[in-house]
Protein backbone atom coordinates (compact mmCIF):
# COMPACT_ATOMS: atom_id res chain seq x y z
CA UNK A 1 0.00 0.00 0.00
CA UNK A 2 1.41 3.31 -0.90
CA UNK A 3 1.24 6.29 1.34
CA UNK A 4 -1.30 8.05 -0.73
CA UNK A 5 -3.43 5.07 0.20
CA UNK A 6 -3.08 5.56 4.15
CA UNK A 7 -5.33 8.22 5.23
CA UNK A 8 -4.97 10.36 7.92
CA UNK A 9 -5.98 10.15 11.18
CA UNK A 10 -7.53 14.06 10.87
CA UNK A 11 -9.79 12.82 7.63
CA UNK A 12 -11.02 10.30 9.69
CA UNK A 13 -11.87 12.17 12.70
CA UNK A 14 -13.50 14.43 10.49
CA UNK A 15 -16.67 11.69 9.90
CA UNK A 16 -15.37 8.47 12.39
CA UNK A 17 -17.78 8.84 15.48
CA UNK A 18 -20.15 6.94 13.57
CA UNK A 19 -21.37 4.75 16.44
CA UNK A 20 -21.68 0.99 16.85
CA UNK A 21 -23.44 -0.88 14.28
CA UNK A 22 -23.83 -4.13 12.72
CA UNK A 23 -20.57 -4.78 10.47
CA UNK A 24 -23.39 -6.40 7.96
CA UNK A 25 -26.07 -2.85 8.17
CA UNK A 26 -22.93 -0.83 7.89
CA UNK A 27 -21.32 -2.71 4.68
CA UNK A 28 -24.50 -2.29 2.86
CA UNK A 29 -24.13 1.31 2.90
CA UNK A 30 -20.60 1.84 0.51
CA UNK A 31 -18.04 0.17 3.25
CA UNK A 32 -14.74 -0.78 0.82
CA UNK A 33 -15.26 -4.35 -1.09
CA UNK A 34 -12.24 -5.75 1.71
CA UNK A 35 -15.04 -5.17 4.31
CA UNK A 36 -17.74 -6.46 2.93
CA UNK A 37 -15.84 -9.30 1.54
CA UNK A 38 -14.98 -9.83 5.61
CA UNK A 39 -19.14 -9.13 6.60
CA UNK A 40 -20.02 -11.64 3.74
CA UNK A 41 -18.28 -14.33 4.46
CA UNK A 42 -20.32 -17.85 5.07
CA UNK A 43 -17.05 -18.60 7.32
CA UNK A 44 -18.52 -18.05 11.17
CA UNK A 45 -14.68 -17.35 12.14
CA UNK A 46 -13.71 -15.17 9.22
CA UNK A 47 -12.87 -12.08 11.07
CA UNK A 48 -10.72 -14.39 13.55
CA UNK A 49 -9.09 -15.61 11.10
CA UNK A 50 -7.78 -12.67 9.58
CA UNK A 51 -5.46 -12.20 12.87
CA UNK A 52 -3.21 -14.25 11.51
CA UNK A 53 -2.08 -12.65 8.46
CA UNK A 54 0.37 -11.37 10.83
CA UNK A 55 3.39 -13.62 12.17
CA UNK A 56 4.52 -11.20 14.75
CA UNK A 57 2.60 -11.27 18.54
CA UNK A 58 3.79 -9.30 21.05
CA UNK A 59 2.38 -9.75 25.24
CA UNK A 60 1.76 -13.73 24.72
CA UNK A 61 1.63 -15.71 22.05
CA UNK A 62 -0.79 -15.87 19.12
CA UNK A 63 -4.06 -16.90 19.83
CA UNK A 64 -5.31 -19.84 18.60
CA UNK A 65 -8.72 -21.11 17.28
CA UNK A 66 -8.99 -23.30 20.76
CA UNK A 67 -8.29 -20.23 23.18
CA UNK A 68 -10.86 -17.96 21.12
CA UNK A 69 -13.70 -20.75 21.20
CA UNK A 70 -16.52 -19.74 22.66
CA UNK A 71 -14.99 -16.37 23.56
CA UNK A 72 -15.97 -12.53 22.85
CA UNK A 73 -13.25 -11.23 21.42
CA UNK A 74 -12.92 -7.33 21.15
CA UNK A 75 -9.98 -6.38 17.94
CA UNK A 76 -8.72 -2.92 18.18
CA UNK A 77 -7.46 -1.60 15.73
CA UNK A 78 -4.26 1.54 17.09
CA UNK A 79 -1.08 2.65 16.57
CA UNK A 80 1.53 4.45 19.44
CA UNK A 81 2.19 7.27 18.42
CA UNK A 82 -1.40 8.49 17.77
CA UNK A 83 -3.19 10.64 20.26
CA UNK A 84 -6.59 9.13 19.34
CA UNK A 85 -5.61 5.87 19.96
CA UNK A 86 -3.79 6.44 23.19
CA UNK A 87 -6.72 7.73 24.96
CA UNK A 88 -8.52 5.18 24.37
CA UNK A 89 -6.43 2.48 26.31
CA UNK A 90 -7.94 3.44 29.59
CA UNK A 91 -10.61 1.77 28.59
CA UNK A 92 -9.21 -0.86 26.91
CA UNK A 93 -7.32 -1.65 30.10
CA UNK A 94 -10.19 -1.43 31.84
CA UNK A 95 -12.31 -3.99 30.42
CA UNK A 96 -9.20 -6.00 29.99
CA UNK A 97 -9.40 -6.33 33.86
CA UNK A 98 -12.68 -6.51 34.46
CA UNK A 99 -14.30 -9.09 31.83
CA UNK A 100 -11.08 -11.31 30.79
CA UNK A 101 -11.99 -14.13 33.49
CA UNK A 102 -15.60 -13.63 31.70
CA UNK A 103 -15.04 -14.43 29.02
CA UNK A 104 -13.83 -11.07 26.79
CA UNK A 105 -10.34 -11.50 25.00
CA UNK A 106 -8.79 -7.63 24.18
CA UNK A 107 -6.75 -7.79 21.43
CA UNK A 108 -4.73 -4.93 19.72
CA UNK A 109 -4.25 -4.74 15.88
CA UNK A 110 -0.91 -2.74 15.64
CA UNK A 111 -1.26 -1.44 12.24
CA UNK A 112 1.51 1.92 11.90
CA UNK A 113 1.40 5.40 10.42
CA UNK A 114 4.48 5.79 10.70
CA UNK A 115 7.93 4.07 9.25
CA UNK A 116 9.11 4.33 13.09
CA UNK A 117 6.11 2.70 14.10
CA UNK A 118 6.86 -0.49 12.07
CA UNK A 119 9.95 -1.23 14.28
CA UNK A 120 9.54 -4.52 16.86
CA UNK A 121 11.51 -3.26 19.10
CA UNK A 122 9.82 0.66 18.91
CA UNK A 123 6.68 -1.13 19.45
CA UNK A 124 8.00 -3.41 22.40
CA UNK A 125 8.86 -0.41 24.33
CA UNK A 126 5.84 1.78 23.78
CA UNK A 127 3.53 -1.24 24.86
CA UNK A 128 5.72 -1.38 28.45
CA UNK A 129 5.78 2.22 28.51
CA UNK A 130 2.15 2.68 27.76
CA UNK A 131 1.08 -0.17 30.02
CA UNK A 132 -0.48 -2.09 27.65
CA UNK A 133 -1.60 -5.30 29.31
CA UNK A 134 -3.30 -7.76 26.38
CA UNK A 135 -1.83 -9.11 23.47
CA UNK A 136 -0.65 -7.09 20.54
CA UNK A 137 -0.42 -8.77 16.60
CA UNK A 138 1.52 -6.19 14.82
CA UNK A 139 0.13 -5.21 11.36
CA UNK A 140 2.99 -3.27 9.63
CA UNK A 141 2.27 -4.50 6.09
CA UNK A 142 -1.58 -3.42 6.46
CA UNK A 143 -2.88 -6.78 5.81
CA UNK A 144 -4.83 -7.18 8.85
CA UNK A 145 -6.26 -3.58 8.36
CA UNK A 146 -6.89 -4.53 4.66
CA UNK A 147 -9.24 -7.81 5.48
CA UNK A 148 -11.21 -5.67 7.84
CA UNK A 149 -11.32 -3.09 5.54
CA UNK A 150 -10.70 -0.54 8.36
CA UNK A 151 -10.65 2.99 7.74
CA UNK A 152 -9.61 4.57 11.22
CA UNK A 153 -7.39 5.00 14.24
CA UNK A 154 -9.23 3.93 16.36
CA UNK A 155 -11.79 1.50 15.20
CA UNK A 156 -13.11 -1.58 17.30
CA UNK A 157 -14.78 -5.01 16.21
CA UNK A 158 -16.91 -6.81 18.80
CA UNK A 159 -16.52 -10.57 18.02
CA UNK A 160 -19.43 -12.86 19.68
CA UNK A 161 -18.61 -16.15 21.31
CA UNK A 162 -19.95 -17.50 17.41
CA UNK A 163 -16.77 -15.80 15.87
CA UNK A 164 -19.05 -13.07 13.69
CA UNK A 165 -18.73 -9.69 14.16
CA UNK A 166 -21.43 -8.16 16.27
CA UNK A 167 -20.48 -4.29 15.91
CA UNK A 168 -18.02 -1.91 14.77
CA UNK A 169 -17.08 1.76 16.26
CA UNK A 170 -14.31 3.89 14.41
CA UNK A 171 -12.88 6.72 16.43
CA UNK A 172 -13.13 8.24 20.02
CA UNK A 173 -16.15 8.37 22.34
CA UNK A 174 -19.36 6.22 23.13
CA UNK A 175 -17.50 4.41 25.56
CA UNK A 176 -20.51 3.62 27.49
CA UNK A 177 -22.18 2.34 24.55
CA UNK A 178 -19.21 -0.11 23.53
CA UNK A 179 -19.30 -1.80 27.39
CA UNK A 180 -22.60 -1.95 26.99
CA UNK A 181 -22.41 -3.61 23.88
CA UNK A 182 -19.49 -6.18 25.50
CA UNK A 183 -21.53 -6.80 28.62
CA UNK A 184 -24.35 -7.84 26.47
CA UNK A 185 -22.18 -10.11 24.37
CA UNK A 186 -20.46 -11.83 27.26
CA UNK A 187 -24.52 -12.40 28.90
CA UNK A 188 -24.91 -14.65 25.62
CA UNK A 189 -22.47 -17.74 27.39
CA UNK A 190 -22.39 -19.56 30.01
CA UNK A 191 -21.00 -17.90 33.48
CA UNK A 192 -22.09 -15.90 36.50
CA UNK A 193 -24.74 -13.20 35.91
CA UNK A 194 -22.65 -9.67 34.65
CA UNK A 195 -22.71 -7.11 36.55
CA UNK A 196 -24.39 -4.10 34.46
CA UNK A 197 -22.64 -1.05 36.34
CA UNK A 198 -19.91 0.63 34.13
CA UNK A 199 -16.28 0.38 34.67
CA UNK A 200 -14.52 3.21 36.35
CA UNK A 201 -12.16 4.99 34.19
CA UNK A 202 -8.94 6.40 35.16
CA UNK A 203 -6.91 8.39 32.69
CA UNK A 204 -3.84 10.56 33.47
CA UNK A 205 -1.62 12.78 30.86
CA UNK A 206 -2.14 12.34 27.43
CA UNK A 207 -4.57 9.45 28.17
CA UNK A 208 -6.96 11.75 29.11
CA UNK A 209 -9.97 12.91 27.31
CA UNK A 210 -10.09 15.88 24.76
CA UNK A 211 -11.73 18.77 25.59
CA UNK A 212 -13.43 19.06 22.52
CA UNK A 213 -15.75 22.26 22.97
CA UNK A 214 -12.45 24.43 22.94
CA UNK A 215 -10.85 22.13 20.21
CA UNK A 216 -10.09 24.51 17.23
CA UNK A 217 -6.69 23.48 15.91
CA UNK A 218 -6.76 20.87 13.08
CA UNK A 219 -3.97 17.97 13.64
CA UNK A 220 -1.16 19.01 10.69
CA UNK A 221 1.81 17.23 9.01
CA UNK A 222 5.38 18.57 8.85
CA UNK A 223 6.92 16.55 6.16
CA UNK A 224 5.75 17.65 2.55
CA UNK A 225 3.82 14.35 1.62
CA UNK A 226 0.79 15.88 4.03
CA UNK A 227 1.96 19.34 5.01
CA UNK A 228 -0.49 21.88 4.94
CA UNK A 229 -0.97 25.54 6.45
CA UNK A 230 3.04 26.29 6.25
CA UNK A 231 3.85 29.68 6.74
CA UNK A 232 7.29 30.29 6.15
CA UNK A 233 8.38 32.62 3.05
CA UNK A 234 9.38 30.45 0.49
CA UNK A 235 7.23 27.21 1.71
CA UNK A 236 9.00 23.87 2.00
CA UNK A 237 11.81 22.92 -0.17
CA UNK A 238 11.89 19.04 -0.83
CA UNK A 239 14.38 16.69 -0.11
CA UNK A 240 17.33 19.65 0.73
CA UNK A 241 18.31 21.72 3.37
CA UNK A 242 17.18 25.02 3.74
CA UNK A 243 17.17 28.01 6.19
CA UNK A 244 14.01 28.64 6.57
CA UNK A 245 12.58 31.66 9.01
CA UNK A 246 9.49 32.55 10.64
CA UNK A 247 7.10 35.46 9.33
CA UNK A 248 6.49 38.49 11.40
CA UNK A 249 3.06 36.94 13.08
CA UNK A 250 1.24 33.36 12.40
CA UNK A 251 -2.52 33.37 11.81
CA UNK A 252 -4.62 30.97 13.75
CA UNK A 253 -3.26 27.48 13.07
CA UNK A 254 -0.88 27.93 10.70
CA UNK A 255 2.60 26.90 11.71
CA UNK A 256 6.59 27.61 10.38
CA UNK A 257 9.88 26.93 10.78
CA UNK A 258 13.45 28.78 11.50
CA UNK A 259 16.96 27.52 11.26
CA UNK A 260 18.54 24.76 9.06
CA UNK A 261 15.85 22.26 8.30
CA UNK A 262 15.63 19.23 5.53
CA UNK A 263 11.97 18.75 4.76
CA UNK A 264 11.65 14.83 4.12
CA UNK A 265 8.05 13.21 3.06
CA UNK A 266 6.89 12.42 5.98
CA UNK A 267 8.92 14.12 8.72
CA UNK A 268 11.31 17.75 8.60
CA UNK A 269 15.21 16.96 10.13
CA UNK A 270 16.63 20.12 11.69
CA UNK A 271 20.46 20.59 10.54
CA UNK A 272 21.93 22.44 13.22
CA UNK A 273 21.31 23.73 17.32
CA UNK A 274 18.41 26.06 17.68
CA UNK A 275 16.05 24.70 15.00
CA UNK A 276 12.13 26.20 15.93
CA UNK A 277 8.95 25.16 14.82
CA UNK A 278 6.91 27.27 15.94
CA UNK A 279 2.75 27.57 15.60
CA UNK A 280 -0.29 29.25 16.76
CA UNK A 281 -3.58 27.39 17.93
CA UNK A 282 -6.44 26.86 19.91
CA UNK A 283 -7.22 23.83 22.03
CA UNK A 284 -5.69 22.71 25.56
CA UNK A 285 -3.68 20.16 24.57
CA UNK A 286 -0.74 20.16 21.92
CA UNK A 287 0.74 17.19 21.22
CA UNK A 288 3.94 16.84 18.52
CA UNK A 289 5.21 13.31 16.99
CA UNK A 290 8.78 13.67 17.42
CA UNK A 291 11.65 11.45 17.21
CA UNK A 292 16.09 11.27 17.01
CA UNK A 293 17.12 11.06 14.21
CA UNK A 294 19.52 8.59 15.39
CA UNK A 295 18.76 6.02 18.29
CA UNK A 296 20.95 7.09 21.44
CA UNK A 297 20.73 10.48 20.51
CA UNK A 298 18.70 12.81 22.50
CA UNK A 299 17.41 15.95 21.53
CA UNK A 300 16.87 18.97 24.20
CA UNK A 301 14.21 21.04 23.12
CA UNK A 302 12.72 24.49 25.19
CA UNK A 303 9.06 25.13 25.03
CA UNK A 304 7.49 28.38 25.22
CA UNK A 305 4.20 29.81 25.01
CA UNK A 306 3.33 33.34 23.90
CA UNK A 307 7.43 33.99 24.10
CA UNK A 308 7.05 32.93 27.99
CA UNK A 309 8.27 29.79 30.12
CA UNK A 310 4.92 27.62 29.92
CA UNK A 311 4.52 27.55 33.70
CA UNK A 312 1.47 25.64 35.09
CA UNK A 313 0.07 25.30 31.02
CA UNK A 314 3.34 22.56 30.13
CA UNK A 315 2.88 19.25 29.45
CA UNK A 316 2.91 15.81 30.48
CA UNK A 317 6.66 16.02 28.94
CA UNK A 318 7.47 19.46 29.38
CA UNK A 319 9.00 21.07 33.11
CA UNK A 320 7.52 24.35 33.86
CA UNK A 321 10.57 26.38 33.02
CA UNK A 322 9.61 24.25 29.10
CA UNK A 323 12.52 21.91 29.09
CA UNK A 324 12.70 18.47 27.81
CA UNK A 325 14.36 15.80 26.07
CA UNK A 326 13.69 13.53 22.63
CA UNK A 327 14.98 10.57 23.22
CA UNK A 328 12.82 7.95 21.44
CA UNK A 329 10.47 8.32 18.71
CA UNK A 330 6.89 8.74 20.19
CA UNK A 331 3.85 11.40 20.70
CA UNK A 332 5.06 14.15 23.15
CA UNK A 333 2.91 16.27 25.01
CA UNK A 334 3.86 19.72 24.95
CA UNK A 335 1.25 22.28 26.49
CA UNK A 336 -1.93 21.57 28.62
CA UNK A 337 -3.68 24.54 29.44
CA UNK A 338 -4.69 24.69 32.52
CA UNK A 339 -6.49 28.54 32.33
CA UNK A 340 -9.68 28.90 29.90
CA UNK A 341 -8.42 27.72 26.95
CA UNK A 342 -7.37 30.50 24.48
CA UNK A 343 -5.74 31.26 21.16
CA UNK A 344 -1.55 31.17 22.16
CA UNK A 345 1.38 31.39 20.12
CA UNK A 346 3.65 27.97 20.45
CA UNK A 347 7.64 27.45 19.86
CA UNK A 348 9.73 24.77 20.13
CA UNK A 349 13.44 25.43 20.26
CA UNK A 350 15.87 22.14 19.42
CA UNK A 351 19.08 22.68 21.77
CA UNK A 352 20.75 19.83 19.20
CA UNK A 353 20.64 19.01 15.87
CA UNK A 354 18.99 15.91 14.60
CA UNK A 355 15.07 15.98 15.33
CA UNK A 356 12.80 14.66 13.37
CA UNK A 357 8.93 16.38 13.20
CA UNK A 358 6.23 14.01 12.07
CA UNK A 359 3.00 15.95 12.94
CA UNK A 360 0.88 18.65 15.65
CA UNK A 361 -1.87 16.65 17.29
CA UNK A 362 -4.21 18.45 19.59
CA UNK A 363 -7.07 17.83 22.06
């Protein structure tokens, strides 16, 4: 699959709350013919099945046809680095604990954006850093995502204890609905009487949820491939370093760069110390995808917001005074206001050479 064919995560939050449905209701109304070829199917353990176009199992080992029988079995689809996905493992975690001795088997499709995010050993780490507690099939070549003919990040697939898929949900929100919808599923076999109160959701950092009546910042791309709303004079040059400087004032979410930069397709490299990007936006949280552009490298980078120290308004990986450190290729969050939310001017200084920027993600 070529990258034109990967669409973004902001298309897809643009139209993916579309609710829980019946994966057969919802491919009769113009899914892609991978996804109805999946709904179709006269194979009870089709969508199963499809797990294992993937070798590659992280947290346990693959599961097999005998483990899954008479199981409901709850595929989501995510990837690590995307802000969308990450706050929804809360509640992944959550039901994870709560229903597994029931009956419910959490499994995570893997399936990257990124190059970065194809890397085993990328992946290992996030899934101990982020806690992740049930199994994890990577999906780099798409093939998984392909057979479900997915479309978002994230997207769920509620599997009944007869291996057919019982309802779908693409992006964030209706979590009530989707435990619901498992509780109901899990009532369907044999076992102790569930209990119908919801779980209890704790979510800290980035993992917790958007504020999304003060959301007015798009998420944007930084290599040319997706770039949009650039600002700086001359806009990006491909494939070759430039110096590139910021204009005298940034409308509302547009965003630039200053210093020595190499504008790649689908990050930017900064050449030399004191590389900026710099942006202005609206929304409490900013998030950037940011990585070394060698392993064992760290980049320093200073925050600041409105030309000031971010003070109480820095992020989960941000100190107050707005220092921090790249040192592995992941989401980092930058600012979260903690005032009324308000139009601010961003900047992000790089202290060393060698940073790669993938994307702004807000919420």
């Amino acid at each position: 699959m070529t990258r034109s064919e990967h669409l973004s995560r902001r298309d897809w939050l643009k139209s993916a709350a579309v609710g829980l449905a019946p994966l057969s209701v919802a491919a009769a109304i113009g899914l892609p013919p991978a996804r109805k070829a999946l709904a179709w199917t006269s194979g009870s353990s089709s969508a199963l099945n499809a797990l294992s176009l993937s070798p590659q199992w992280l947290n346990g080992p693959e599961p097999t046809a005998k483990t899954l029988a008479g199981k409901v079995v709850l595929v989501a689809f995510w990837t690590y680095s995307c802000i969308n996905s990450l706050r929804v493992l809360p509640y992944l975690r959550a039901w994870h604990a709560r229903y597994s001795d029931r009956g419910l088997v959490v499994i995570g499709v893997h399936t990257p954006e990124f190059a970065f995010e194809k890397d085993l050993a990328n992946v290992r780490q996030a899934l101990g850093d982020l806690d992740v507690p049930f199994p994890v099939v990577l999906d780099s070549d798409w093939r998984i995502w392909r057979a479900y003919g997915n479309n978002a990040w994230p997207a769920f697939y509620f599997v009944g204890a007869d291996g057919r898929v019982r309802g779908h949900a693409a992006g964030e929100g209706d979590y009530d609905r989707h435990e619901r919808r498992i509780q109901a599923l899990l009532a369907e076999i044999a076992g102790p009487a569930i209990i119908e109160h919801l779980s209890p959701i704790k979510a800290v950092g980035p993992e917790a949820a958007p504020d999304f009546a003060e959301l007015g910042s798009p998420e944007s791309y930084t290599g040319w491939g997706k770039a949009d709303a650039f600002a700086s004079p001359g806009g990006l040059r491909q494939d070759a370093a430039k110096a590139y400087r910021l204009p005298g004032a940034l409308d509302l979410n547009r965003w630039g760069l200053s210093g020595e930069w190499r504008a790649g397709e689908e990050f930017t490299t900064s050449l030399a110390p004191g590389a900026v990007v710099a942006s202005r936006f609206r929304a409490r949280d900013l998030h950037m995808v940011l990585a070394p552009d060698q392993p064992g490298r760290p980049v320093r980078y200073r925050v600041q917001l409105d030309g000031q120290a971010p003070g109480g308004d820095h992020g989960w990986d941000v100190a107050a005074d707005g220092g921090g450190v790249i040192d592995r290729p992941r989401m980092y969050q930058l600012v979260r206001q903690s005032r009324p939310v308000a139009d601010r001017g961003f900047s992000i200084e790089f202290r060393d050479p060698g940073v790669r920027a993938y994307a702004f993600t807000f919420g």
